[in-house]
Protein backbone atom coordinates (compact mmCIF):
# COMPACT_ATOMS: atom_id res chain seq x y z
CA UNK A 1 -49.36 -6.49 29.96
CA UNK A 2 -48.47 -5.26 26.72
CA UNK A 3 -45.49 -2.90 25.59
CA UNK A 4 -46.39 -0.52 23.43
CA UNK A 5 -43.38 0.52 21.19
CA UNK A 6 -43.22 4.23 20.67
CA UNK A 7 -43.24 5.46 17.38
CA UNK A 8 -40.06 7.89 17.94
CA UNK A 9 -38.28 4.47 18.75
CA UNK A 10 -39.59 2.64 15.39
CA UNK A 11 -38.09 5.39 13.49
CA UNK A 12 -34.86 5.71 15.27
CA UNK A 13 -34.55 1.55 14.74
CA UNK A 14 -34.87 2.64 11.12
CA UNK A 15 -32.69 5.31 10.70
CA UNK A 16 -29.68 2.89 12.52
CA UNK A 17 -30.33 -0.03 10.14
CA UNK A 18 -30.25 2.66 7.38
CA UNK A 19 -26.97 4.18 8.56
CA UNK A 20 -25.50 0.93 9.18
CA UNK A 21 -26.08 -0.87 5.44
CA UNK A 22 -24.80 2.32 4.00
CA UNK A 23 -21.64 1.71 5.79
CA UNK A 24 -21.64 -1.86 4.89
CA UNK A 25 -22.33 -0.87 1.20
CA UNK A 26 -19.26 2.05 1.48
CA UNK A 27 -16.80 -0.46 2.76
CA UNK A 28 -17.85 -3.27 0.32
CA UNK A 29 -16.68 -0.78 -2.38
CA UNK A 30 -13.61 0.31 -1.26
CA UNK A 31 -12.99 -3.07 -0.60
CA UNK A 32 -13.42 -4.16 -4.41
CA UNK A 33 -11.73 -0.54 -5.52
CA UNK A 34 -8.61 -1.44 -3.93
CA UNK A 35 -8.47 -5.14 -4.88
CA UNK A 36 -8.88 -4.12 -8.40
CA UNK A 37 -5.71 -1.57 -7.98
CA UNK A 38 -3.35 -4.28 -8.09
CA UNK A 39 -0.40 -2.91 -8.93
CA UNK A 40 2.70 -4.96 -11.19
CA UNK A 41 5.95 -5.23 -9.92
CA UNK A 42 8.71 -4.44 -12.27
CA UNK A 43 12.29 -5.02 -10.60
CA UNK A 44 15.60 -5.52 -10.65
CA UNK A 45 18.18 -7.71 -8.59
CA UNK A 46 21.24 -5.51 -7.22
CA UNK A 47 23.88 -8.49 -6.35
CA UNK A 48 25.90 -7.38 -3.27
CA UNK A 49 27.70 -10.07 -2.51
CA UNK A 50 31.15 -9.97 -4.06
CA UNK A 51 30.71 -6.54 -5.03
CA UNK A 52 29.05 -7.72 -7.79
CA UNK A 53 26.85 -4.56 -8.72
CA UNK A 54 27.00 -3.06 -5.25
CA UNK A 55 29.74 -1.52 -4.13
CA UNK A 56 31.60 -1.81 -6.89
CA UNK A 57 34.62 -1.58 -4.75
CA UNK A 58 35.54 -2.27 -1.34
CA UNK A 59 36.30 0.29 1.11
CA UNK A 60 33.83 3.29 0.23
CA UNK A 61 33.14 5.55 3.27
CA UNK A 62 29.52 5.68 3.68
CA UNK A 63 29.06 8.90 1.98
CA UNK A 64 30.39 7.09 -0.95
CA UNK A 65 28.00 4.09 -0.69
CA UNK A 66 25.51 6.08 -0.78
CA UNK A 67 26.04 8.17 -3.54
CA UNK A 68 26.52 4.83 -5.39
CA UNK A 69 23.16 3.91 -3.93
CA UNK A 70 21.50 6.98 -5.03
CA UNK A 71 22.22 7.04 -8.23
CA UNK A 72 21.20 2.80 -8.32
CA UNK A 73 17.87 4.33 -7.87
CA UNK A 74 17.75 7.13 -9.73
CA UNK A 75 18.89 5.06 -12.95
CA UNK A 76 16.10 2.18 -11.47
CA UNK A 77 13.32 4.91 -11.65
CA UNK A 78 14.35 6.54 -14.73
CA UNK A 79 14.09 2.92 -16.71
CA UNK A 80 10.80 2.43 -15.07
CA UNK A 81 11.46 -0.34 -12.39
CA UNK A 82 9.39 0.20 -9.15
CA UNK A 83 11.27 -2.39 -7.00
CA UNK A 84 15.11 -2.87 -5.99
CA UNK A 85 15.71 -6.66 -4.71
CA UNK A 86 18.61 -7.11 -3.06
């Protein structure tokens, strides 16, 4: 006996494999959009051992450090450096 395959079905088949590629085709793109935003680091090296550049002295309370800190970063940003390596 054969099946007869309604025509609602058919078109319902059709409208899934449509949906479905167009999500395939929007990932695929944000895919290559985002590999294509790659973005350059630009950093600096903080040395903290010794007290090298951070603290620059021993025994600051930790409001102190970091005040010191903050304005490491603020100085960092304002020269246009978008990563801190420690």
């Amino acid at each position: 006996m054969k099946r007869q395959i309604s025509l609602k079905k058919i078109i319902l088949c059709i409208i899934f494999i449509i949906v479905l590629i167009a999500l395939f085709i929007q990932l695929y793109t944000c895919v290559l959009e985002n590999c294509k935003k790659e973005e350059k680091i630009y950093g600096v090296w903080i040395a903290s051992s010794l007290n090298k550049d951070y603290p620059i002295v021993k025994g600051l309370s930790s409001k102190e450090l970091r005040s010191e800190l903050d304005d490491i970063v603020n100085t960092v940003q304002q020269l246009g450096f978008n990563t801190i390596f420690f």
